[in-house]
Protein backbone atom coordinates (compact mmCIF):
# COMPACT_ATOMS: atom_id res chain seq x y z
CA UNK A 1 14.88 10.68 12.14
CA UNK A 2 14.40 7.20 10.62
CA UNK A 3 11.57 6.96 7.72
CA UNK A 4 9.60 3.18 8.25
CA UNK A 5 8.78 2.12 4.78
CA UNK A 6 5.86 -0.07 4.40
CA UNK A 7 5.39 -1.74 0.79
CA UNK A 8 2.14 -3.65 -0.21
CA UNK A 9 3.02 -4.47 -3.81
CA UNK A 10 0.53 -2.61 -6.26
CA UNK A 11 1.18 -1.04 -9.64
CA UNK A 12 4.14 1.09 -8.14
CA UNK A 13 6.12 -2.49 -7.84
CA UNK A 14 4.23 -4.00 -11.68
CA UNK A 15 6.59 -5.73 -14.07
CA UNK A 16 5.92 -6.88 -17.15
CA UNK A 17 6.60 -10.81 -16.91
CA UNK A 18 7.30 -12.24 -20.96
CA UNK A 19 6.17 -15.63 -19.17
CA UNK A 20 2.74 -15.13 -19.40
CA UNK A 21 2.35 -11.75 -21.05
CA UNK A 22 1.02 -9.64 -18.41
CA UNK A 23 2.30 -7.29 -15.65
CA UNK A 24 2.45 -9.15 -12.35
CA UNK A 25 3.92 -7.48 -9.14
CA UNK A 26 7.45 -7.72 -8.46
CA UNK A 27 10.51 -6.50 -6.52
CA UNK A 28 9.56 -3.72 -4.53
CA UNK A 29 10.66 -0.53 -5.80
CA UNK A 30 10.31 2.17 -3.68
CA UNK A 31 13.25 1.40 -1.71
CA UNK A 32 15.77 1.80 -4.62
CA UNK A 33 13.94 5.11 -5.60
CA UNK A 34 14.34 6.48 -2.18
CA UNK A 35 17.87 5.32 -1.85
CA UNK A 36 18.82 6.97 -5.23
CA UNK A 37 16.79 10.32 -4.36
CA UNK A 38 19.75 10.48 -2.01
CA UNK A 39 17.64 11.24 1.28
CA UNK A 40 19.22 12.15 4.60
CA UNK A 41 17.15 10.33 6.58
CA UNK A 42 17.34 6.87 7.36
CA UNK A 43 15.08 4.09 5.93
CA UNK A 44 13.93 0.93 7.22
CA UNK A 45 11.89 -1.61 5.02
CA UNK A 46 9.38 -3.78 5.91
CA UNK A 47 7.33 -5.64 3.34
CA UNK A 48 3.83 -6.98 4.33
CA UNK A 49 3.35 -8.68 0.68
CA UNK A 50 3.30 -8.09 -2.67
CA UNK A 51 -0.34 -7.79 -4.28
CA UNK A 52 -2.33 -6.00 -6.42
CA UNK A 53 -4.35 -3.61 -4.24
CA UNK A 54 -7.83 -5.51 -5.86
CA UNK A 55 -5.87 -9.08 -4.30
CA UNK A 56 -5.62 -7.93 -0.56
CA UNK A 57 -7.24 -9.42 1.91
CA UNK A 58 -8.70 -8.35 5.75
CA UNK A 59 -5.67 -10.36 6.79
CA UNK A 60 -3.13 -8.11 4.74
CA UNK A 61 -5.16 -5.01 5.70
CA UNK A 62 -4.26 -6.17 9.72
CA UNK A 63 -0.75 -6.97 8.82
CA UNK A 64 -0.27 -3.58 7.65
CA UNK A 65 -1.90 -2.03 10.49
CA UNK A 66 0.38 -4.54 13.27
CA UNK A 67 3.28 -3.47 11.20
CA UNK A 68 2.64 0.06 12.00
CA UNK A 69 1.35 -0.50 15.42
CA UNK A 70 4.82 -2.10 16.44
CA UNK A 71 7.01 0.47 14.70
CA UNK A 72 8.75 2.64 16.94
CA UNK A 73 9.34 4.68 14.12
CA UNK A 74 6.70 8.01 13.96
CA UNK A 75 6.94 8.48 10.21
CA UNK A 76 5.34 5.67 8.35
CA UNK A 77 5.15 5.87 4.69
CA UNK A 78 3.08 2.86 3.10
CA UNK A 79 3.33 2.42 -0.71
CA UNK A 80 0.22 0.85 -1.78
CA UNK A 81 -2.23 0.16 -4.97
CA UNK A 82 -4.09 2.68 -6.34
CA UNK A 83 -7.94 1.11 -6.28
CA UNK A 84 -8.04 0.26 -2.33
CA UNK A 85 -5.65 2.78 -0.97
CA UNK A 86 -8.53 4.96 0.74
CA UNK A 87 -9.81 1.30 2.50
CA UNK A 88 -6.52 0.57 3.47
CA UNK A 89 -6.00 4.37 5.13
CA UNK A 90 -9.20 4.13 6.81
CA UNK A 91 -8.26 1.03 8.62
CA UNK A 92 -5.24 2.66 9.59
CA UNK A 93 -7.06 5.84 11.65
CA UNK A 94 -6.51 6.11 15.23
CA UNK A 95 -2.80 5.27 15.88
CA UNK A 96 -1.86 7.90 17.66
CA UNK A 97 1.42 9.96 17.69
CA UNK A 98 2.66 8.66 13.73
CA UNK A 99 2.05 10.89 10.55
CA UNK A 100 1.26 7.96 8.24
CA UNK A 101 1.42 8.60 4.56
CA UNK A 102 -0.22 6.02 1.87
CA UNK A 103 1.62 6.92 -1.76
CA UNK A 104 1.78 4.75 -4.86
CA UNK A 105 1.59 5.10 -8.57
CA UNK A 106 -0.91 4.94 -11.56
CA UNK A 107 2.10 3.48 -13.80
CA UNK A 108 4.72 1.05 -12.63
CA UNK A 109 8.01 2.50 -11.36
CA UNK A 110 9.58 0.85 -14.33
CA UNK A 111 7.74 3.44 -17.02
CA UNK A 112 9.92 6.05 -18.07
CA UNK A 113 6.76 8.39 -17.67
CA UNK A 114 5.55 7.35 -14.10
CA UNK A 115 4.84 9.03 -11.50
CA UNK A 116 5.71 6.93 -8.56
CA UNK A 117 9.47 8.96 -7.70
CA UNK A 118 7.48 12.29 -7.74
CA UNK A 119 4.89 10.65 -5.61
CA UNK A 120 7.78 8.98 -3.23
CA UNK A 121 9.77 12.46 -3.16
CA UNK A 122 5.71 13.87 -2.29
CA UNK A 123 5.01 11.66 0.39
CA UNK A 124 8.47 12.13 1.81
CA UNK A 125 7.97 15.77 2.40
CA UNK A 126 3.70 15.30 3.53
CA UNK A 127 5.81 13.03 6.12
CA UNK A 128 8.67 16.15 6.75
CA UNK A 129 5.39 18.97 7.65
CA UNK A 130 2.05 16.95 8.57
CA UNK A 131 1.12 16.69 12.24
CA UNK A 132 0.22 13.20 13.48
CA UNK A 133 -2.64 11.14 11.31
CA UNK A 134 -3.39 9.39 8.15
CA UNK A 135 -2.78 10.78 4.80
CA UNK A 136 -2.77 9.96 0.94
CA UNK A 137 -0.17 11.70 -1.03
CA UNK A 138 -0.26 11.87 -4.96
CA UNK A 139 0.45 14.32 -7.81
CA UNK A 140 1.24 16.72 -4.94
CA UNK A 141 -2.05 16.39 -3.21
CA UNK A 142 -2.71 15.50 0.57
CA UNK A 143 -5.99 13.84 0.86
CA UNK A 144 -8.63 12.96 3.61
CA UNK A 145 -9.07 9.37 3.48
CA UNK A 146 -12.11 9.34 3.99
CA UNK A 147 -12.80 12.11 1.38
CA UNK A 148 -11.01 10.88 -1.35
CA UNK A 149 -11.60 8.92 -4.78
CA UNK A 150 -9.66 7.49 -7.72
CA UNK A 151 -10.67 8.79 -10.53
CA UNK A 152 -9.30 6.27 -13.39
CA UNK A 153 -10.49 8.30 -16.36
CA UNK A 154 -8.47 11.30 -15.29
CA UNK A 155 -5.01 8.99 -13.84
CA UNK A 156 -5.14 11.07 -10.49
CA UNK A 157 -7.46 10.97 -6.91
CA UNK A 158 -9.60 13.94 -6.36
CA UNK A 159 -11.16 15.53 -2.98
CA UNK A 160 -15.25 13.92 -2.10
């Protein structure tokens, strides 16, 4: 079965830009991680745009939710920013017959020490096992969108 990846930007794509001294979102990476996990299933990537999750708007919230809509693809994996990855989710609830997955990372993929390929390789598998519906994958937790927070101090999402 084919995987449709979704990419929103976030700090999963962040790159640090010499220009004007700050990380800015870039290139998305998720399809070069999943490509050099060496997965057997096919991917196809669509990117909606390329934002910090703080920068999207109600208009990229719909685009992400046409994109799915019009996928004929059940598995959806969406790589989002941390802060409005829960909003994003919600908006997402009541497509029926997909097992959508929402994954990103706390540190850009470009850190030696991040955690966006274990999060990928994560939301890969939630994809693999989870029956229809909308799901947030991180640190090798599944998580109720609607029961589910960032908790910055700690670098992880917890259960409401």
């Amino acid at each position: 079965m084919t995987i449709h990846l979704i990419t929103t930007g976030g700090s999963i794509d962040k790159t640090y830009s010499p220009l004007t001294s700050s990380f800015e979102v870039g290139e998305p990476q998720a399809p070069v991680l999943l490509r050099d996990a060496g997965l057997s299933e096919e991917i196809v990537h669509d990117e909606v745009c390329r934002r910090d999750s703080l920068d999207l708007t109600p208009e990229d919230r719909a685009a992400v939710v046409a994109a799915v809509r019009r996928s004929p693809h059940r598995k959806v994996l969406i790589t989002h920013g941390t802060d409005t990855v829960a909003e994003t989710a919600l908006a997402l609830n009541g497509l029926p017959g997909k097992v959508i997955v929402l994954t990103g990372a706390m540190k850009p993929a470009a850190f030696r020490d991040s955690d966006a390929p274990f999060n990928l390789g994560f939301a890969v598998a939630a994809l693999e096992t989870l029956p229809p519906g909308v799901y947030i994958a991180f640190h090798g937790r599944i998580f109720d969108p609607a029961r589910v927070a960032k908790a910055p101090t700690k670098d992880r999402f917890e259960s409401l």
